[in-house]
N, C-alpha and C. Protein backbone atom coordinates (compact mmCIF):
# COMPACT_ATOMS: atom_id res chain seq x y z
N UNK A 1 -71.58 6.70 -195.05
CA UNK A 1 -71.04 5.64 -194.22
C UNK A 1 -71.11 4.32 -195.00
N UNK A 2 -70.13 3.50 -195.10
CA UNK A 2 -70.05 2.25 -194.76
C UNK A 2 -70.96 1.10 -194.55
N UNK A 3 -71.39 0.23 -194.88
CA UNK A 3 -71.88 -0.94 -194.20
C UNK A 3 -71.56 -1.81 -194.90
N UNK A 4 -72.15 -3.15 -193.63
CA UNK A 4 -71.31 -4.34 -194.21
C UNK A 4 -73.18 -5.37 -194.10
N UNK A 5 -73.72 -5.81 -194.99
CA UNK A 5 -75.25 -6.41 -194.76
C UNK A 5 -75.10 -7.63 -194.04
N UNK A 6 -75.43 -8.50 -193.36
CA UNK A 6 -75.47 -9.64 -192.47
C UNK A 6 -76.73 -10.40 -192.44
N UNK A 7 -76.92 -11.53 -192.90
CA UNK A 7 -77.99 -12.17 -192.27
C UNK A 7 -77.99 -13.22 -190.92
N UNK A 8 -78.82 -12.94 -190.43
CA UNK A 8 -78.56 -13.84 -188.94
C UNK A 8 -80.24 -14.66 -188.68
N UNK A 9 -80.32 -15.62 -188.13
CA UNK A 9 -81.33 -16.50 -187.81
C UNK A 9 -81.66 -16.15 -186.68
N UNK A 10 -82.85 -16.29 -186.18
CA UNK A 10 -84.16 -15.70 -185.17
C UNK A 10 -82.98 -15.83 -183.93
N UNK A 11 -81.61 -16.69 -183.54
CA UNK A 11 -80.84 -16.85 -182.09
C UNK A 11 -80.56 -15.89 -182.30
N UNK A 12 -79.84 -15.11 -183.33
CA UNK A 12 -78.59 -14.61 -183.72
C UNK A 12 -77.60 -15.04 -184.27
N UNK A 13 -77.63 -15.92 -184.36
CA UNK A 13 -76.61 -16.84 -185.65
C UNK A 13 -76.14 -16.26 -186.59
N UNK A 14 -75.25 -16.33 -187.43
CA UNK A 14 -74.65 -15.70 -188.24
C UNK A 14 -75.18 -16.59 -189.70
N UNK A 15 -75.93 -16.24 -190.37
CA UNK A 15 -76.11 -17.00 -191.99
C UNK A 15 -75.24 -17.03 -193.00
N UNK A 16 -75.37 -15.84 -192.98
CA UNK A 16 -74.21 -15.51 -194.34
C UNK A 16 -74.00 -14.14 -194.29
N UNK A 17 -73.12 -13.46 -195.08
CA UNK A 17 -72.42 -12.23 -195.07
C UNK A 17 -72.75 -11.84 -196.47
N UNK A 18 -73.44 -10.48 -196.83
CA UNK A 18 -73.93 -10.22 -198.48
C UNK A 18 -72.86 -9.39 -198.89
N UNK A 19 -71.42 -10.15 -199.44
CA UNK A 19 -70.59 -9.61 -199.86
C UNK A 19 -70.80 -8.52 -200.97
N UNK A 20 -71.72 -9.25 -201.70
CA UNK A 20 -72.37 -8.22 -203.40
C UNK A 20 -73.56 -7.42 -203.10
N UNK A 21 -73.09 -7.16 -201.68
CA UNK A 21 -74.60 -5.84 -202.16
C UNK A 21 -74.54 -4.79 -202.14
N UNK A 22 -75.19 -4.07 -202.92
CA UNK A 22 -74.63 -3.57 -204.02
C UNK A 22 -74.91 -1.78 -203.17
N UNK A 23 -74.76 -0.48 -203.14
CA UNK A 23 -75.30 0.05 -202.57
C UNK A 23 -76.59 0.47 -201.18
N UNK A 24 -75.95 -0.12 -200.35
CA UNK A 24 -76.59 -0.30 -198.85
C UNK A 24 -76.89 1.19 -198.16
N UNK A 25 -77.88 1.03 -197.97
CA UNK A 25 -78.44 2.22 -197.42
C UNK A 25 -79.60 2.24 -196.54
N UNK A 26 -79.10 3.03 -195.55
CA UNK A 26 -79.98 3.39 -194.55
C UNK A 26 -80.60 4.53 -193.92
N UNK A 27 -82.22 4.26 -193.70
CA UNK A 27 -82.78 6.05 -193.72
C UNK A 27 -83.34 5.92 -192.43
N UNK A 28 -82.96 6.95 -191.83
CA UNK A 28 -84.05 6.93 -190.64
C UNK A 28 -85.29 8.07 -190.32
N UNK A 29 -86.78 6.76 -190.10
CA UNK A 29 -87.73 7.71 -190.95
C UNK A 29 -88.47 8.58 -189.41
N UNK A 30 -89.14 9.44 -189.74
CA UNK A 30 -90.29 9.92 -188.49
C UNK A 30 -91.48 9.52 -188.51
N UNK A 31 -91.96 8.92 -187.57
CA UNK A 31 -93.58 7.89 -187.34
C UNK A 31 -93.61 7.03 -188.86
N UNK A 32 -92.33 6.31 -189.00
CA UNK A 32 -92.77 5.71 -189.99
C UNK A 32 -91.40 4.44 -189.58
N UNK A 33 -91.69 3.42 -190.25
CA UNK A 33 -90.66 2.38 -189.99
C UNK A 33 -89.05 2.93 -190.62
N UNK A 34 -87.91 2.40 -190.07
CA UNK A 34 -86.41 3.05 -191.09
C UNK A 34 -86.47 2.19 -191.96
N UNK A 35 -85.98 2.30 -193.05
CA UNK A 35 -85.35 1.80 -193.78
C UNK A 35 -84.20 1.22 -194.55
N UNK A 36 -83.73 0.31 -194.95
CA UNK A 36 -82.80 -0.29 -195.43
C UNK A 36 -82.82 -0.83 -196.92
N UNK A 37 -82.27 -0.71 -197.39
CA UNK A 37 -82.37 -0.89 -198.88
C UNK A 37 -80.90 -1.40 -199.83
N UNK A 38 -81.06 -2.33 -200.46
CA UNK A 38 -79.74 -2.80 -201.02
C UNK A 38 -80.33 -3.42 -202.65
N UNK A 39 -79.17 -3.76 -203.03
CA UNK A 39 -79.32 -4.44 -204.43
C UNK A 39 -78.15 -5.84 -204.07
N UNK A 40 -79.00 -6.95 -204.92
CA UNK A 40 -77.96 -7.83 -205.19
C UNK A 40 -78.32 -8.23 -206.76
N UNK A 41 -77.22 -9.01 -207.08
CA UNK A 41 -76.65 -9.97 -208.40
C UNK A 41 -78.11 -10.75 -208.21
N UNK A 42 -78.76 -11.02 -209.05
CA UNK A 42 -79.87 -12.01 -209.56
C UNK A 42 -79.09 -14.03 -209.42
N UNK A 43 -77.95 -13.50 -209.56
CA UNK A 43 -76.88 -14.87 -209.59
C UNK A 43 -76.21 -15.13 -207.71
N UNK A 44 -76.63 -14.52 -207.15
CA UNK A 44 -75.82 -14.83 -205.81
C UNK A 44 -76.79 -15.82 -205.33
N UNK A 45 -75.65 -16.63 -205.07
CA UNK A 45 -76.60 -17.92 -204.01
C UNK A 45 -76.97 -17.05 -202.79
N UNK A 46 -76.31 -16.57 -202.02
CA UNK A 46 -77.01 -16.45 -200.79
C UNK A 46 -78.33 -15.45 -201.04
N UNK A 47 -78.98 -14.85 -201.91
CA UNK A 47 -79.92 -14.20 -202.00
C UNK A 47 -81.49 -15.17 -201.95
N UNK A 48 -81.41 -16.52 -201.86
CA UNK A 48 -82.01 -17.70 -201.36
C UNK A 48 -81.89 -17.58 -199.62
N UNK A 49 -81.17 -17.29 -198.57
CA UNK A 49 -81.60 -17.09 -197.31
C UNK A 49 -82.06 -15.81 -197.05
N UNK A 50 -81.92 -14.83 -197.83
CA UNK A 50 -82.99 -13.94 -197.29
C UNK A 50 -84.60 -14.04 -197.47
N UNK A 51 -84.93 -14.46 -196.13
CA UNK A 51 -86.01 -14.74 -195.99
C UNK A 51 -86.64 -13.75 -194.82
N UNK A 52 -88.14 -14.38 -194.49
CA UNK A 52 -89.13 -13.52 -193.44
C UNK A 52 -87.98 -14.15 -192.08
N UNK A 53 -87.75 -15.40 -191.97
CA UNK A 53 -86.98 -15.82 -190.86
C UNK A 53 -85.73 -15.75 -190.36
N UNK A 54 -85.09 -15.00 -191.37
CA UNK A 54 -84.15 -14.20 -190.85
C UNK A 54 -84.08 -12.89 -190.49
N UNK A 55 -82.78 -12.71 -189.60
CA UNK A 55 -82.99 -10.93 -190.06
C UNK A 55 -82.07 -10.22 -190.31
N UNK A 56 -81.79 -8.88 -190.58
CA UNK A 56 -80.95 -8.60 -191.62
C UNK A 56 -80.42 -7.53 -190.76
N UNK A 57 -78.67 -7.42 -190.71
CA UNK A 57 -78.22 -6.52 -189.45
C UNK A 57 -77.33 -5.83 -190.63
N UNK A 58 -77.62 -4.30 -189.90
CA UNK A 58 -76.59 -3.33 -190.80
C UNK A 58 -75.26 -3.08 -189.68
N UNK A 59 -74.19 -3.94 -190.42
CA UNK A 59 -73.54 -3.20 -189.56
C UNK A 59 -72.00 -1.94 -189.90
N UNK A 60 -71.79 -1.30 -189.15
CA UNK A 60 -70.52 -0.15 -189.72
C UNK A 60 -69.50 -0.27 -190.35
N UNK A 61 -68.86 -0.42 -191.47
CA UNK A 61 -67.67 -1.25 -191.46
C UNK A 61 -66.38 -0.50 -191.10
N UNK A 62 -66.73 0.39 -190.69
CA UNK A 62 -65.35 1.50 -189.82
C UNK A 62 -64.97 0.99 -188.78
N UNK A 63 -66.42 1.14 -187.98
CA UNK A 63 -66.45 0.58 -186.23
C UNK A 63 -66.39 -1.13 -185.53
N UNK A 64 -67.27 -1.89 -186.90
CA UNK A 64 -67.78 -3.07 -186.56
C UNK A 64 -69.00 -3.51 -185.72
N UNK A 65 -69.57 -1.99 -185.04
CA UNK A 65 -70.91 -1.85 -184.13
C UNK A 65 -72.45 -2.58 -185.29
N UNK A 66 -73.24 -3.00 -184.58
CA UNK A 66 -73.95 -3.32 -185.06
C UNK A 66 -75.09 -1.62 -185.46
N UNK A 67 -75.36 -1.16 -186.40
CA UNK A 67 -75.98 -0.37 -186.59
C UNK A 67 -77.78 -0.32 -186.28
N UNK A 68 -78.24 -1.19 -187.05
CA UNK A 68 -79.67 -1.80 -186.65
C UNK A 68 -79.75 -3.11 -187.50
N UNK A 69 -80.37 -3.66 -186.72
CA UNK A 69 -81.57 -5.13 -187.09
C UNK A 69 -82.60 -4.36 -187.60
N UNK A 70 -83.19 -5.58 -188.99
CA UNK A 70 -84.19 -5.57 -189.40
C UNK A 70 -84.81 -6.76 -189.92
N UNK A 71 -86.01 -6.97 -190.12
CA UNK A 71 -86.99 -7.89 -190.50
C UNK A 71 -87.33 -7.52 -192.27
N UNK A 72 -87.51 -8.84 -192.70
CA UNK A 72 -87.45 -8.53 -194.00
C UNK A 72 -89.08 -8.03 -194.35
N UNK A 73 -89.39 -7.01 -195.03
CA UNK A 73 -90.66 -6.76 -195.22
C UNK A 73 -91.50 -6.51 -196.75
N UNK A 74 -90.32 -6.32 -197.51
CA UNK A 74 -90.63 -5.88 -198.99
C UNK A 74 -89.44 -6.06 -199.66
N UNK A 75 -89.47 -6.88 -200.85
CA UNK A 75 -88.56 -7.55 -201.95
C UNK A 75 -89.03 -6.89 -203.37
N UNK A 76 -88.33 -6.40 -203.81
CA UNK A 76 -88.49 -6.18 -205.35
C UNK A 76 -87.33 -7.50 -206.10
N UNK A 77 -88.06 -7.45 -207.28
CA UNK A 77 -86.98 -8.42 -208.27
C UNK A 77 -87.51 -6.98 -209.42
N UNK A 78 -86.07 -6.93 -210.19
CA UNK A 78 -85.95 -5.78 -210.70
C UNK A 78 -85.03 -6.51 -211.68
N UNK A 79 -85.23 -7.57 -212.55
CA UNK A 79 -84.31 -8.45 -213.73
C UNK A 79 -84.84 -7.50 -214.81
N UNK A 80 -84.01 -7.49 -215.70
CA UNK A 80 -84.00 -7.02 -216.99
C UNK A 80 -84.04 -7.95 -218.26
């Protein structure tokens, strides 16, 4: 499937849209939190609002349904 990454502020606000990211993926785990996982460009400005105070919505890009919200919890930087 599809997705399109979204960041939105604690109302629901719309932040920004993570046009460059890069392989989006989503797992859904048993007695354990799901997961979401993406890559971006080291060069994208908007990779500066992903923060703890936002949160990060997966949504379908077939349907346009919101898939799940999430809270940011773990960042890798992975530069070469």
């Amino acid at each position: 499937m599809k997705y399109i990454v979204e960041l939105h502020d604690s109302s629901g606000g719309l932040v920004a849209i993570i046009e460059n990211a890069i392989k989006p993926s989503y797992t859904e785990n048993i007695n354990q939190p799901n997961e979401l996982s993406f890559n971006i460009p080291s060069n994208d400005s908007k990779e500066a609002s992903i923060t703890l105070a936002n949160e990060i919505w997966l949504r379908s890009y077939e349907t346009g349904a919101v898939v799940k919200r999430f809270r940011l919890s773990t960042t890798k930087d992975v530069r070469s």
